[in-house]
N, C-alpha and C. Protein backbone atom coordinates (compact mmCIF):
# COMPACT_ATOMS: atom_id res chain seq x y z
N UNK A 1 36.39 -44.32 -80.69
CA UNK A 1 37.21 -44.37 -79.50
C UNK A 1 37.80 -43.00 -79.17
N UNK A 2 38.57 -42.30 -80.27
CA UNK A 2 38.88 -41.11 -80.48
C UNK A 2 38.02 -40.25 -79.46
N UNK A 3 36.36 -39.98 -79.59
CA UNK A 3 35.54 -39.55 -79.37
C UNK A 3 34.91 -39.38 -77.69
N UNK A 4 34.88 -41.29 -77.38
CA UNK A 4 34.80 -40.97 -75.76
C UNK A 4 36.30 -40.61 -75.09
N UNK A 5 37.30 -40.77 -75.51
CA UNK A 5 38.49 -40.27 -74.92
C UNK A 5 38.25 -38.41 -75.02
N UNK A 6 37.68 -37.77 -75.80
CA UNK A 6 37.41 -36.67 -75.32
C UNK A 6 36.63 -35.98 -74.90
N UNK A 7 35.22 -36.90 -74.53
CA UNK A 7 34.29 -36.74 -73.68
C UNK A 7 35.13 -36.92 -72.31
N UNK A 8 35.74 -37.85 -72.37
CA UNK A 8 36.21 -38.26 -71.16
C UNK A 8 36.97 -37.12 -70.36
N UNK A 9 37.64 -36.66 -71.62
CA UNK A 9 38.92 -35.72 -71.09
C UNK A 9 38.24 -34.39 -70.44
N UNK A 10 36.90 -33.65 -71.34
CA UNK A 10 36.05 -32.88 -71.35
C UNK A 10 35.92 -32.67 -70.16
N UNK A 11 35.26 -33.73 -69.25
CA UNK A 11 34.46 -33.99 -68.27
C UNK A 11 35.54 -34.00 -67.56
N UNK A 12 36.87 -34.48 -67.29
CA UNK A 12 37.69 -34.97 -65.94
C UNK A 12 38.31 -32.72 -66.30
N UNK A 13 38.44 -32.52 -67.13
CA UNK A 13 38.60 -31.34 -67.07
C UNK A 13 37.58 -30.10 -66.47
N UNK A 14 36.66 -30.45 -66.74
CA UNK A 14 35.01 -29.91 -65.71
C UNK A 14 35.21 -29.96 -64.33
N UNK A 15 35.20 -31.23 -63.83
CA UNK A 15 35.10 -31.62 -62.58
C UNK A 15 36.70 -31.16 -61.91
N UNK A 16 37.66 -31.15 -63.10
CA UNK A 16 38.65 -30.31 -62.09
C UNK A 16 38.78 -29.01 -62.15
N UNK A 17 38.27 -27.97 -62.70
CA UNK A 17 37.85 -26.94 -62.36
C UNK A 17 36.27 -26.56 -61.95
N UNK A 18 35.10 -27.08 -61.62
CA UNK A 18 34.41 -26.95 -61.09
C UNK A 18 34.59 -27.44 -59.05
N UNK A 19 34.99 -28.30 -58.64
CA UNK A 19 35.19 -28.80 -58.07
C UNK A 19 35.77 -28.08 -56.80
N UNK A 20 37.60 -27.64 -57.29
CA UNK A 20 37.30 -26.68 -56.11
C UNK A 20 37.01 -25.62 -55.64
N UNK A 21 36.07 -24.74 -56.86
CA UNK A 21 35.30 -23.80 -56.59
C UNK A 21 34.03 -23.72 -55.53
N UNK A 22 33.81 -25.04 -55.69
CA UNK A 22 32.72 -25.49 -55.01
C UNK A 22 32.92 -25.51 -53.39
N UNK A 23 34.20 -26.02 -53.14
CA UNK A 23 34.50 -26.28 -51.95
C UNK A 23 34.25 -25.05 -50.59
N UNK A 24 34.36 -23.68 -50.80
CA UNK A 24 33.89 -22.95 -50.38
C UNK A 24 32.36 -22.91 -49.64
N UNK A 25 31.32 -23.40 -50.70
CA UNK A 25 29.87 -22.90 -50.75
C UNK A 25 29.56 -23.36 -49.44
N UNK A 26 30.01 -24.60 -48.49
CA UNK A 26 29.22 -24.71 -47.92
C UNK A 26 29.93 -23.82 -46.27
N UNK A 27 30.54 -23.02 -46.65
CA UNK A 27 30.74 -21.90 -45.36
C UNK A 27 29.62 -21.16 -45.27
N UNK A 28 29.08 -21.17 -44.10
CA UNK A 28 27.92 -19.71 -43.63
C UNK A 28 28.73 -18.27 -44.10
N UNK A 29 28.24 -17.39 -44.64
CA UNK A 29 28.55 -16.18 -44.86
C UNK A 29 28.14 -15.24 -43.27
N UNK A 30 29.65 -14.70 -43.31
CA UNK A 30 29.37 -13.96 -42.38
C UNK A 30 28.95 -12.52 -42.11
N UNK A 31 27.95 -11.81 -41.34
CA UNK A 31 27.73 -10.46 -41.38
C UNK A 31 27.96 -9.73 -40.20
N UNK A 32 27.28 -8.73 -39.93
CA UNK A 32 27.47 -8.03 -38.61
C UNK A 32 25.96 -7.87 -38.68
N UNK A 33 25.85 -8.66 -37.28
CA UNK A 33 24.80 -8.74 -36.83
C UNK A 33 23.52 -7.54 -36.44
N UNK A 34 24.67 -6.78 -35.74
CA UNK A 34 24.10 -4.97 -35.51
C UNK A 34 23.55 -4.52 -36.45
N UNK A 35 24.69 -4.46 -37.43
CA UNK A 35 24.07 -3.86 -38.47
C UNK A 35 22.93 -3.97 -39.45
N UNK A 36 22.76 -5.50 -39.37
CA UNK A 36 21.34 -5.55 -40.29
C UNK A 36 20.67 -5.22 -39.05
N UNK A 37 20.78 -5.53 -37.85
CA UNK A 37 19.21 -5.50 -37.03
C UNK A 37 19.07 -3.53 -37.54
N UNK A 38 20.22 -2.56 -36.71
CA UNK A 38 19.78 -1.45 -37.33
C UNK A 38 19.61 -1.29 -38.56
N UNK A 39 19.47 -1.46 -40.12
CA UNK A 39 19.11 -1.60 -40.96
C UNK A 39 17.88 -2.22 -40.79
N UNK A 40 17.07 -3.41 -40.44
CA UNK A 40 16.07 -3.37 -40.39
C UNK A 40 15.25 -2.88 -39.56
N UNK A 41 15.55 -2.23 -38.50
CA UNK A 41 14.70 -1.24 -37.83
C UNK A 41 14.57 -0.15 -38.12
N UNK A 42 15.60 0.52 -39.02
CA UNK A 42 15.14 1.69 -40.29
C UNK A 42 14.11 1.04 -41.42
N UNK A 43 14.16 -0.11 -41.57
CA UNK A 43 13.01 -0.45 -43.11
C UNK A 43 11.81 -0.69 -41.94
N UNK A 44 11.70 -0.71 -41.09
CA UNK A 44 10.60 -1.01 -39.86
C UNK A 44 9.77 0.32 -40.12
N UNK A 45 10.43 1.34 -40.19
CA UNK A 45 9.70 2.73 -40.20
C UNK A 45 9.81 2.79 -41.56
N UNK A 46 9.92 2.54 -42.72
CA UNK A 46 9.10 2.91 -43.70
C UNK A 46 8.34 3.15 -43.99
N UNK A 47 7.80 3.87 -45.40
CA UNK A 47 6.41 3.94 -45.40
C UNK A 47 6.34 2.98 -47.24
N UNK A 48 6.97 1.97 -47.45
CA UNK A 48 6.78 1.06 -48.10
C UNK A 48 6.22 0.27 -47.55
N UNK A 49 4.89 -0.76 -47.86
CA UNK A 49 4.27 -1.52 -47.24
C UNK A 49 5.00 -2.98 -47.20
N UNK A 50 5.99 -3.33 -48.47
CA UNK A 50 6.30 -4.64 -48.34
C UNK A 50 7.69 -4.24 -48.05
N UNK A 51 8.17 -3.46 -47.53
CA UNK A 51 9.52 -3.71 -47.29
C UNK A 51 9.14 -3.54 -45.41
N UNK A 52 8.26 -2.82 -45.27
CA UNK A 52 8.13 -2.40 -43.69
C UNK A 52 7.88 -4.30 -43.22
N UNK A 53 7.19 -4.98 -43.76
CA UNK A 53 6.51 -5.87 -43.49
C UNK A 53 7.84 -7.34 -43.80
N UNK A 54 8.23 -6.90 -44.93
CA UNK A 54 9.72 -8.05 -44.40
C UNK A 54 10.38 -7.77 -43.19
N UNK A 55 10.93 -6.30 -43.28
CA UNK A 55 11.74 -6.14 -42.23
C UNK A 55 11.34 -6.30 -40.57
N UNK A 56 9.75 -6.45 -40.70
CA UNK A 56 9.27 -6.72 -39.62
C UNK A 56 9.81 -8.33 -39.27
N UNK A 57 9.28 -9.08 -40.14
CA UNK A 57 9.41 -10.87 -40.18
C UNK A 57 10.77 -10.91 -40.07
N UNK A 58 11.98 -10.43 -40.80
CA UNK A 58 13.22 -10.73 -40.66
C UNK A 58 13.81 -10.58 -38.99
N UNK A 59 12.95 -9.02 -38.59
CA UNK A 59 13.30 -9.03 -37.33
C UNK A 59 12.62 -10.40 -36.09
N UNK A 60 11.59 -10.48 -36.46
CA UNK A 60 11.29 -11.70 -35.24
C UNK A 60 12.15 -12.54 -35.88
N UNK A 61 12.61 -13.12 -37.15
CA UNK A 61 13.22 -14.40 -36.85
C UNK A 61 15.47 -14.35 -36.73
N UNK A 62 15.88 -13.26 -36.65
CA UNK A 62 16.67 -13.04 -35.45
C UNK A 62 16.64 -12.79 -34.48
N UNK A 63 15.39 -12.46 -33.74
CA UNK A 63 15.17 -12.42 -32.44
C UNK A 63 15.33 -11.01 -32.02
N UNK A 64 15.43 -10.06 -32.35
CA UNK A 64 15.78 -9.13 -31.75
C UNK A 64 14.81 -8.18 -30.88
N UNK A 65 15.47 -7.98 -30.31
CA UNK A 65 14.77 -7.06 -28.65
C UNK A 65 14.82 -5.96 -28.71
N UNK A 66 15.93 -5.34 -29.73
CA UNK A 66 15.28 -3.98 -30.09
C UNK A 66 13.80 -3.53 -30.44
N UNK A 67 13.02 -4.57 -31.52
CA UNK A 67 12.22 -4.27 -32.09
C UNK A 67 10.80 -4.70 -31.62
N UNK A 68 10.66 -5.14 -30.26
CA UNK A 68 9.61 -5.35 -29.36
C UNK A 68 8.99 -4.17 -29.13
N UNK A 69 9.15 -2.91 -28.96
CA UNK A 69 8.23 -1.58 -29.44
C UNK A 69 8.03 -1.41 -30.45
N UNK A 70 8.55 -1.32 -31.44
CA UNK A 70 8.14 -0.44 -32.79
C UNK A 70 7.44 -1.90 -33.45
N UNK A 71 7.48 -3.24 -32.98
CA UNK A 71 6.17 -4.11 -33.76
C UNK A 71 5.18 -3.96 -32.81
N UNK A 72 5.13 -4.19 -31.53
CA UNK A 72 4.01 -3.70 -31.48
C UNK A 72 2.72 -2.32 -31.65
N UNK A 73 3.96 -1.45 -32.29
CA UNK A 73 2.82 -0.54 -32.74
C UNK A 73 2.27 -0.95 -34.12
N UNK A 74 3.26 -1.72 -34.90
CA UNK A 74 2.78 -2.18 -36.41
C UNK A 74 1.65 -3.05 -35.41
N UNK A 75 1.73 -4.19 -34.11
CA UNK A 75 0.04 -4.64 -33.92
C UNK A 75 -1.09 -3.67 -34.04
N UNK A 76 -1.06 -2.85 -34.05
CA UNK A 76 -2.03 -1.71 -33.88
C UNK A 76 -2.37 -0.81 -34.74
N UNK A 77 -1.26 -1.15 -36.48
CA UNK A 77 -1.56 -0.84 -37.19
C UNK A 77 -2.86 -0.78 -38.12
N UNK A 78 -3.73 0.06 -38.68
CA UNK A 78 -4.76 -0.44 -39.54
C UNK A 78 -4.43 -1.17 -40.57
N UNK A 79 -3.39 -1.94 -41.25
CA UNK A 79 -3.57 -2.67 -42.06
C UNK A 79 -3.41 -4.06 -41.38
N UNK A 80 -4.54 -4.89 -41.99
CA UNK A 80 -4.30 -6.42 -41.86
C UNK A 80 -2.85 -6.83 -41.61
N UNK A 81 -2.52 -7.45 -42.54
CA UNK A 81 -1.40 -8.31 -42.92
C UNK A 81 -0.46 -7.53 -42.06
N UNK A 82 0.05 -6.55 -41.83
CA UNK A 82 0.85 -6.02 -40.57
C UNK A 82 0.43 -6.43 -39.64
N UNK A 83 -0.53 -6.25 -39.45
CA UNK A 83 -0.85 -6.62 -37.83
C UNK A 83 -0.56 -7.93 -37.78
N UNK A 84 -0.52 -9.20 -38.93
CA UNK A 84 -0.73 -10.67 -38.32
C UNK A 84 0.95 -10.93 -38.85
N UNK A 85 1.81 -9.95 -39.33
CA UNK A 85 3.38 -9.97 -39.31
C UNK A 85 3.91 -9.59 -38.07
N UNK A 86 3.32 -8.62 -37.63
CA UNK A 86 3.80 -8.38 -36.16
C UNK A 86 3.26 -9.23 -34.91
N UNK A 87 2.52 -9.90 -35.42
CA UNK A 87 1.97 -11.07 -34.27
C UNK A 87 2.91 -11.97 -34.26
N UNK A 88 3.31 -12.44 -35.73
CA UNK A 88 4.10 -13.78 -35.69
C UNK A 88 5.60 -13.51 -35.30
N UNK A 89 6.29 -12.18 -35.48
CA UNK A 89 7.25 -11.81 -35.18
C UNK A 89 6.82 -11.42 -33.75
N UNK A 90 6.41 -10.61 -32.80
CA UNK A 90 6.25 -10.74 -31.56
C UNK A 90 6.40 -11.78 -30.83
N UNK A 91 5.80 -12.82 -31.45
CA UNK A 91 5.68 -14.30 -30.85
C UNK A 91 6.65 -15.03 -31.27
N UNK A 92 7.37 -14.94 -31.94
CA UNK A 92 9.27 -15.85 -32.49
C UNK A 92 9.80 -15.10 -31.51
N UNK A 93 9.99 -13.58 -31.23
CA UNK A 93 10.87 -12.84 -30.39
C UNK A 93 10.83 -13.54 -28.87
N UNK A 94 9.65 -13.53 -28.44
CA UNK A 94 9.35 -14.32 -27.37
C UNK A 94 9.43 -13.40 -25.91
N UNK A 95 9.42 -11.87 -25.86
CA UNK A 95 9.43 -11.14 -25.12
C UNK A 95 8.06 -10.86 -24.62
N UNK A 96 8.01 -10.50 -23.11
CA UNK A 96 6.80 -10.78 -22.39
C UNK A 96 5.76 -9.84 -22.62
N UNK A 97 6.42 -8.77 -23.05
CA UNK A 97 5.24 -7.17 -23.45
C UNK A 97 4.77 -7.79 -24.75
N UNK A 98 5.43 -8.45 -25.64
CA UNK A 98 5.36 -8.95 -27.21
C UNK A 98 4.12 -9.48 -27.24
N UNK A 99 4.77 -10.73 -26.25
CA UNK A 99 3.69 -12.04 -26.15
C UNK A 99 2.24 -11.34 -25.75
N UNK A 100 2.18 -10.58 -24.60
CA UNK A 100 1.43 -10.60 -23.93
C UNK A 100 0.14 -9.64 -24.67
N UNK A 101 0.94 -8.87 -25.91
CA UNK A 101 0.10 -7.71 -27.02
C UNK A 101 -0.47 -9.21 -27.77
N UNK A 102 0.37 -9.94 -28.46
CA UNK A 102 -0.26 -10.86 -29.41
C UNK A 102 -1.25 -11.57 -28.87
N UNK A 103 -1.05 -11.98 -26.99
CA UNK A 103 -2.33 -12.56 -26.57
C UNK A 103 -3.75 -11.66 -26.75
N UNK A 104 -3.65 -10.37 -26.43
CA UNK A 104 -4.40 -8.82 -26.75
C UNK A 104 -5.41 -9.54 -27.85
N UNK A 105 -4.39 -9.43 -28.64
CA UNK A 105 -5.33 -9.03 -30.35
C UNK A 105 -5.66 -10.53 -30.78
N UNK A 106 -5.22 -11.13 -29.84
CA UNK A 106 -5.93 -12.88 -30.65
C UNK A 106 -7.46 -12.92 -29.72
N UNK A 107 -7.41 -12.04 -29.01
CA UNK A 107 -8.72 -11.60 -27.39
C UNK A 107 -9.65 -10.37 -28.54
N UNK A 108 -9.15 -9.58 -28.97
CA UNK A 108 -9.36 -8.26 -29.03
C UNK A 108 -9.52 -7.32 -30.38
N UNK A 109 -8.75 -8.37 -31.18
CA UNK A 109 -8.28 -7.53 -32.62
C UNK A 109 -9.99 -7.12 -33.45
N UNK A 110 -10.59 -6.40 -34.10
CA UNK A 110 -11.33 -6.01 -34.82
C UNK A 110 -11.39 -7.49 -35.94
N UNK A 111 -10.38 -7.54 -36.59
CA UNK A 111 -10.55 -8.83 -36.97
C UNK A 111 -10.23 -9.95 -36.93
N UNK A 112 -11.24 -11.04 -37.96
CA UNK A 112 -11.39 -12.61 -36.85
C UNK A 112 -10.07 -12.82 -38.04
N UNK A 113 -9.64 -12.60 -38.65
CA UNK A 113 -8.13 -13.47 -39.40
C UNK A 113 -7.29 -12.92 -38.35
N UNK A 114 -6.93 -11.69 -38.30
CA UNK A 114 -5.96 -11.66 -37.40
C UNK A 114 -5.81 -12.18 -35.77
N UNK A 115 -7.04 -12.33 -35.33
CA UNK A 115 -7.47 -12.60 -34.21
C UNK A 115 -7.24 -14.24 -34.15
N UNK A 116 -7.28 -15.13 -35.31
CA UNK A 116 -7.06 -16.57 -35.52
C UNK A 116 -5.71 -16.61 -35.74
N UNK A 117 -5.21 -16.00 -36.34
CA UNK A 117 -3.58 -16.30 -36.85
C UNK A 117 -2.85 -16.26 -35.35
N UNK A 118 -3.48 -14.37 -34.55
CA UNK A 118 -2.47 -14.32 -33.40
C UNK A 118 -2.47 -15.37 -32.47
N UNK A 119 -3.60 -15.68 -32.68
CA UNK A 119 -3.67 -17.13 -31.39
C UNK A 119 -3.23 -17.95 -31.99
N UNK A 120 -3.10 -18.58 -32.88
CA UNK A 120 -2.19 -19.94 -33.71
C UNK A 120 -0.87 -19.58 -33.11
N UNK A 121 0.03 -18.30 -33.91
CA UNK A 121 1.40 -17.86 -33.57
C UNK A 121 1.37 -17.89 -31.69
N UNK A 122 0.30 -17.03 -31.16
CA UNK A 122 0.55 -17.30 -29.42
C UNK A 122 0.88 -19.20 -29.42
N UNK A 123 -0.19 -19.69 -29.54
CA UNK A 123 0.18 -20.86 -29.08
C UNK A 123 1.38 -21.63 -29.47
N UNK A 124 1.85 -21.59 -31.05
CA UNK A 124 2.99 -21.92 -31.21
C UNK A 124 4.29 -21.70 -30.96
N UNK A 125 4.29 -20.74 -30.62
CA UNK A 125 5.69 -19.67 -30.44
C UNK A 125 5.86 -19.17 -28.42
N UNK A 126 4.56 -19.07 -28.45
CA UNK A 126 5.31 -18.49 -26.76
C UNK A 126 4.68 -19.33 -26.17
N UNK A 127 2.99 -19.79 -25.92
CA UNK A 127 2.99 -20.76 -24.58
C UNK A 127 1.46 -22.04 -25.10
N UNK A 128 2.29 -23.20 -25.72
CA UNK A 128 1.72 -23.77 -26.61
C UNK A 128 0.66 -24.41 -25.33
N UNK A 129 -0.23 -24.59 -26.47
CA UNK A 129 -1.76 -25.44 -25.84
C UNK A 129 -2.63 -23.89 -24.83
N UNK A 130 -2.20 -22.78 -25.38
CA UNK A 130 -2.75 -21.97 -24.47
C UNK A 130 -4.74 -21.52 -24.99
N UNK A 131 -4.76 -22.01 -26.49
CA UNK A 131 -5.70 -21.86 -26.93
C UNK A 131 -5.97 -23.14 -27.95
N UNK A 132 -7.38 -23.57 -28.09
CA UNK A 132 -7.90 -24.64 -28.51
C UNK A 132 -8.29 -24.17 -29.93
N UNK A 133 -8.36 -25.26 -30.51
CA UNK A 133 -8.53 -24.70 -31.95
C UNK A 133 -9.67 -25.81 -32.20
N UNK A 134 -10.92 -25.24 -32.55
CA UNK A 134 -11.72 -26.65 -33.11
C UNK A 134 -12.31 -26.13 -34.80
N UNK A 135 -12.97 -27.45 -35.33
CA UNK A 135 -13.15 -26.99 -36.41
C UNK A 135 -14.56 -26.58 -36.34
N UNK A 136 -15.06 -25.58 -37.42
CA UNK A 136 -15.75 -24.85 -37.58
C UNK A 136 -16.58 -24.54 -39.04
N UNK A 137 -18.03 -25.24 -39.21
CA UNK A 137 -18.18 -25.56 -40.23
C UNK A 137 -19.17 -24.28 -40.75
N UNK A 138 -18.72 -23.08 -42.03
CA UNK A 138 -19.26 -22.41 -42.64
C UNK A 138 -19.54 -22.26 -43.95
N UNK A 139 -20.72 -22.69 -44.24
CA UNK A 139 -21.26 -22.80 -46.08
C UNK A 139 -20.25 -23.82 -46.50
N UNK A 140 -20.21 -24.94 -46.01
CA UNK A 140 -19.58 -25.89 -46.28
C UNK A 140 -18.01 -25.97 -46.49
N UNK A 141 -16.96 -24.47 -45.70
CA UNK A 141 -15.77 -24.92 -45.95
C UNK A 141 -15.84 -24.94 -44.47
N UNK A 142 -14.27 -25.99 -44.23
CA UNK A 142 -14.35 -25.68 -42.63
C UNK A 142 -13.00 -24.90 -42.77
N UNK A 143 -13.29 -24.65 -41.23
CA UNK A 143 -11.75 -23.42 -40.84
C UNK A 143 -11.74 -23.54 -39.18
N UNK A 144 -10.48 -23.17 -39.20
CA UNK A 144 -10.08 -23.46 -37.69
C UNK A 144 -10.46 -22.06 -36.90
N UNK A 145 -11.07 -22.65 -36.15
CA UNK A 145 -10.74 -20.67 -34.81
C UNK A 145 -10.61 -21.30 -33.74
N UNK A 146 -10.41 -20.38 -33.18
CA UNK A 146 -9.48 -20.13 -31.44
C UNK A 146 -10.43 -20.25 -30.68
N UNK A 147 -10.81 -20.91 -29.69
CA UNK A 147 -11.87 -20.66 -28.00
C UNK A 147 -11.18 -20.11 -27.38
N UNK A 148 -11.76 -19.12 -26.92
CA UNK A 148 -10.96 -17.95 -26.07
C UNK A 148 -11.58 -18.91 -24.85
């Protein structure tokens, strides 16, 4: 008896110091908004490949309108995976020069991944049903592409 009385006690002593520590967590933390966007439009010009390439994605998904030039030159970058980060961020941003590059390279890009992704992100993000997707059967896997 001894025993669960100080499990008991243990535990009501836990839960009253865990408890209202807790009460806090569920506030949004607040920042300054400016400041990360300029902070990530300095990691935009890096010449780190995975930090250029978050800070790209972080920027489309705050939206920011600063960074509607400097991704579309990452579209035009020679590396892959940039180019189909700056598609999907062009196309979350939702700006008409943005959109209208990601329609470009889903038309235009050298390659068919990036050229499939940009048209997925076009259609999802700025003007859905604008491109058809059927399936497409090669050496027995299938995969989706775009009808231009």
């Amino acid at each position: 008896m001894k025993t669960m009385t100080r499990v008991f006690a243990l535990v009501a002593m836990l839960a009253a110091v865990t408890v209202p520590g807790m009460a806090g967590d569920n506030e949004k933390p607040s920042y300054d908004r400016n400041a990360a966007e300029q902070n990530l439009l300095i990691g935009l010009a890096s010449d780190n490949l995975g930090l250029r390439e978050s800070c790209a994605f972080m920027l489309g998904e705050i939206g920011s309108q600063k960074a509607v030039v400097p991704l579309m030159a990452m579209l035009h970058d020679g590396i892959e995976t940039s180019r189909i980060v700056a598609a999907l961020s062009l196309s979350r941003i939702g700006d008409a020069r943005g959109v209208y590059a990601v329609k470009q390279a889903a038309k235009f890009d050298t390659s068919e991944r990036v050229q499939k992704l940009a048209a997925w992100y076009y259609n999802q993000y700025a003007v859905p049903g604008s491109f058809e997707f059927v399936a497409k059967e090669d050496a027995g896997n299938s995969d989706e592409m775009a009808v231009r």
